[in-house]
N, C-alpha and C. Protein backbone atom coordinates (compact mmCIF):
# COMPACT_ATOMS: atom_id res chain seq x y z
N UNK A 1 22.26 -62.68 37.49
CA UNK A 1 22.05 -61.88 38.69
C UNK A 1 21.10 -60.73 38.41
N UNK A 2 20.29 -61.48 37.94
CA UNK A 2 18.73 -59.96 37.19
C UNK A 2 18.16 -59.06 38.50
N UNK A 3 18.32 -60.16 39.50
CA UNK A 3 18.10 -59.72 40.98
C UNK A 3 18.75 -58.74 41.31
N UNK A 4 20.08 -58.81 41.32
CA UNK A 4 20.73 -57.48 41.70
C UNK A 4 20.65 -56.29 41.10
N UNK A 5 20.67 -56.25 39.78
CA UNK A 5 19.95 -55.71 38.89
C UNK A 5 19.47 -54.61 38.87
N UNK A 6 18.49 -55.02 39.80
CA UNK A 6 16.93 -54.58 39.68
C UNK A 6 16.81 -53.57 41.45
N UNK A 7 17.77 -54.35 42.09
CA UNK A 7 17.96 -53.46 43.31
C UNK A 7 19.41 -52.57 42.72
N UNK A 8 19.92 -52.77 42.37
CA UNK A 8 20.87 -51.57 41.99
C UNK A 8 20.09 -50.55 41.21
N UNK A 9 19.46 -50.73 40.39
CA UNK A 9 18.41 -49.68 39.73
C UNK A 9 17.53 -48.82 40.63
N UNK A 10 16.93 -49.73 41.53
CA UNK A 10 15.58 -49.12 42.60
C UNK A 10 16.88 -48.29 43.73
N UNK A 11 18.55 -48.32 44.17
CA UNK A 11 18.61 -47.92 45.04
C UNK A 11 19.09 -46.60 44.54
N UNK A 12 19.47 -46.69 42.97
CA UNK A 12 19.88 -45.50 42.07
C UNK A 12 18.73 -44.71 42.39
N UNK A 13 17.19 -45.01 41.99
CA UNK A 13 16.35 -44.00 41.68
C UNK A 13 15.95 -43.72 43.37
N UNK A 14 16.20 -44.67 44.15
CA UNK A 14 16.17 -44.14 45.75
C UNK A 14 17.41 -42.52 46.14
N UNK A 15 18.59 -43.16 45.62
CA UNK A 15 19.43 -42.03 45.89
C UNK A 15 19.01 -40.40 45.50
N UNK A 16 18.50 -41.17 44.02
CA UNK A 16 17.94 -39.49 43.25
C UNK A 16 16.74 -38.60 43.85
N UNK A 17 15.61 -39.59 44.21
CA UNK A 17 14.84 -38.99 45.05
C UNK A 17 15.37 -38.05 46.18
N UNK A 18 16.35 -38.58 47.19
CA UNK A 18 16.79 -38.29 48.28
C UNK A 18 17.33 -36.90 48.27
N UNK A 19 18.31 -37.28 47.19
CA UNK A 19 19.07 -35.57 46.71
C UNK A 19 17.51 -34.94 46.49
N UNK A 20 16.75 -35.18 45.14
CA UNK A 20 15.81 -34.06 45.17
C UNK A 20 15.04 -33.80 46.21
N UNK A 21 14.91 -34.49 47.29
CA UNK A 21 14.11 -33.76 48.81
C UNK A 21 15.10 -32.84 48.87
N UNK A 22 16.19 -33.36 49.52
CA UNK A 22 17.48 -32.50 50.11
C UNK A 22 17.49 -30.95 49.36
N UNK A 23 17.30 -31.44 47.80
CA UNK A 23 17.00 -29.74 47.26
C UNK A 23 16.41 -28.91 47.37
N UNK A 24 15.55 -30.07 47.40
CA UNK A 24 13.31 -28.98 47.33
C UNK A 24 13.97 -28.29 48.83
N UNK A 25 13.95 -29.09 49.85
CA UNK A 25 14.38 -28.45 51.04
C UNK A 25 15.10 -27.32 51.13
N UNK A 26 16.29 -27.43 50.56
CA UNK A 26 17.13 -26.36 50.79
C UNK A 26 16.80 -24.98 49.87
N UNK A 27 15.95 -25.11 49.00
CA UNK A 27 15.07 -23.77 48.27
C UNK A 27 14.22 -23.45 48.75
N UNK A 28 13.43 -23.85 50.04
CA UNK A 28 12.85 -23.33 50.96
C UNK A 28 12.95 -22.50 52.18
N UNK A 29 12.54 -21.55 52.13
CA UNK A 29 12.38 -20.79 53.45
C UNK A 29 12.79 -21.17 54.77
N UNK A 30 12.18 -22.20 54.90
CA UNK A 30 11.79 -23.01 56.06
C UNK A 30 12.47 -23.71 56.49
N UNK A 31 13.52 -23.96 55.85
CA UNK A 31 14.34 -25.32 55.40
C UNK A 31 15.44 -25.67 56.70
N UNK A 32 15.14 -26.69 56.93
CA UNK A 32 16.36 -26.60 58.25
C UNK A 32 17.17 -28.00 57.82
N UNK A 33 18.57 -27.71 58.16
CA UNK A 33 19.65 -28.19 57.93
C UNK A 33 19.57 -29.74 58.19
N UNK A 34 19.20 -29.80 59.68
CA UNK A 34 19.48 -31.26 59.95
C UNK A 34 18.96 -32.39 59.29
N UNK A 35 17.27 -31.42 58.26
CA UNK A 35 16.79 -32.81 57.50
C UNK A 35 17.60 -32.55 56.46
N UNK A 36 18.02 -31.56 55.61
CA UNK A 36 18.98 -31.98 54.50
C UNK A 36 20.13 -32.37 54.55
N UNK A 37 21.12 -32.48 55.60
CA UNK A 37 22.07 -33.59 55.85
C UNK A 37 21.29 -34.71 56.11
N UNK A 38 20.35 -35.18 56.54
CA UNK A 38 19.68 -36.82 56.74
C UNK A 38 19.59 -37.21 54.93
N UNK A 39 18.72 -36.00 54.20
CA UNK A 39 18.38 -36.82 52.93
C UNK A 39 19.77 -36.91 52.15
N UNK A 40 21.10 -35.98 52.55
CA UNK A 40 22.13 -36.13 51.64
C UNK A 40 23.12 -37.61 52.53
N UNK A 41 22.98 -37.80 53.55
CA UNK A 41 23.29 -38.84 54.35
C UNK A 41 22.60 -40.12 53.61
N UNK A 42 21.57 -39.80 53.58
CA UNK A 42 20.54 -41.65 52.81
C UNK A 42 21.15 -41.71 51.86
N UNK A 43 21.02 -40.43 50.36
CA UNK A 43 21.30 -40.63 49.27
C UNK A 43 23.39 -41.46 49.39
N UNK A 44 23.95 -40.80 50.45
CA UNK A 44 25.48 -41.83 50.28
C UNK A 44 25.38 -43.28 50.58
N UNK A 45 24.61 -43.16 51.66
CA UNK A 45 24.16 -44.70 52.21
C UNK A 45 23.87 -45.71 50.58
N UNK A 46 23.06 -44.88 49.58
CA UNK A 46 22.50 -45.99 48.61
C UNK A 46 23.51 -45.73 47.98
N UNK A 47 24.64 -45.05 47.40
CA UNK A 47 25.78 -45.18 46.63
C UNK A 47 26.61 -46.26 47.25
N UNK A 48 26.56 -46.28 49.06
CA UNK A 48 27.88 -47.48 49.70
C UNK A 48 27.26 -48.59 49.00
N UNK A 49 25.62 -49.06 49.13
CA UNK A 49 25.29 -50.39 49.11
C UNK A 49 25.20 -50.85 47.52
N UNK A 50 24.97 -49.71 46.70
CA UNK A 50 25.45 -50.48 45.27
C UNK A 50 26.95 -50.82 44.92
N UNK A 51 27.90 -49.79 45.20
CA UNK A 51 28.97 -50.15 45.33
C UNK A 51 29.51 -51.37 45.61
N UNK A 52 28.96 -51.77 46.81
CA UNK A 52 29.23 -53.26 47.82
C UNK A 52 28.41 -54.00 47.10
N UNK A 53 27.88 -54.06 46.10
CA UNK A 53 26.75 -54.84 45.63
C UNK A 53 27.75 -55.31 44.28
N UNK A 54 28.39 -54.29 43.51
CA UNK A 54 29.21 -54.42 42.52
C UNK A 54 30.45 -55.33 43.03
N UNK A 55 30.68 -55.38 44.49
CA UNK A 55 31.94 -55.82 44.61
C UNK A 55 31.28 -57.50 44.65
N UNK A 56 30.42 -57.69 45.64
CA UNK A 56 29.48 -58.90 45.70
C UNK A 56 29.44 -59.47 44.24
N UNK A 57 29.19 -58.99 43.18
CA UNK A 57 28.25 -59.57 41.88
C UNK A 57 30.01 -60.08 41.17
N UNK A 58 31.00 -59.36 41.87
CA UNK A 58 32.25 -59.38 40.66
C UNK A 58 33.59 -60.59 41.83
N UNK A 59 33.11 -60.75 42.91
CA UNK A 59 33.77 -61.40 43.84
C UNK A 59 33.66 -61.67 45.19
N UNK A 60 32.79 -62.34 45.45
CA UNK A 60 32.16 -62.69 47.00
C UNK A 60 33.22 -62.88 47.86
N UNK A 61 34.20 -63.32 47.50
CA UNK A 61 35.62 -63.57 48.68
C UNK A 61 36.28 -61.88 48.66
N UNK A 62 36.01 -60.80 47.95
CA UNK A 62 36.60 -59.56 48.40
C UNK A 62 35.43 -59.37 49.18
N UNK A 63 34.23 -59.13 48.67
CA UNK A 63 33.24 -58.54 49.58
C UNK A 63 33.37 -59.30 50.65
N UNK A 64 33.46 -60.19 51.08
CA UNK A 64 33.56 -60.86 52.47
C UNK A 64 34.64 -60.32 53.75
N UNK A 65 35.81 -59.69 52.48
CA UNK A 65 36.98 -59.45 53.24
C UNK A 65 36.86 -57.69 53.70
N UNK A 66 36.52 -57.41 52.37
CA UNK A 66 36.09 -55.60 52.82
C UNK A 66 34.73 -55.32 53.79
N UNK A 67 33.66 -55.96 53.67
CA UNK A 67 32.46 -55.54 54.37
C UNK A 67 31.67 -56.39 55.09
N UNK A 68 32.64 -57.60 55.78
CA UNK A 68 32.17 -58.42 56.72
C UNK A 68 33.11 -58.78 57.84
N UNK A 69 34.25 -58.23 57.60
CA UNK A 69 35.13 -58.18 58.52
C UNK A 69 35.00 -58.38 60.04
């Protein structure tokens, strides 16, 4: 599963990006709230889908039951 892999890696370094906007943002002046809840909102979004990705790679009949319901 090198495939999954490789998107669990890219959604890790997606999450990290996200937080560091959300930061740069919030050390700014300028900085308004609603985009740094969006970039701290994405960065959870890519923690749910690796998560669900771990459950997928270790048992397709749980993931079916938890996140297809």
């Amino acid at each position: 599963m090198r495939d999954l892999d490789l998107l669990s890696d890219y959604l890790l370094r997606l999450r990290q990006e996200r937080l560091q906007l959300a930061h740069a943002e919030a050390l700014t002046t300028k900085a308004d709230l609603s985009h740094i809840k969006v970039h701290a909102h994405e960065a959870e979004l890519c923690t749910r889908i690796r998560d669900a990705m771990k459950v997928l790679e270790r048992d397709a009949g749980q993931f079916i039951e938890e996140f297809l319901k």
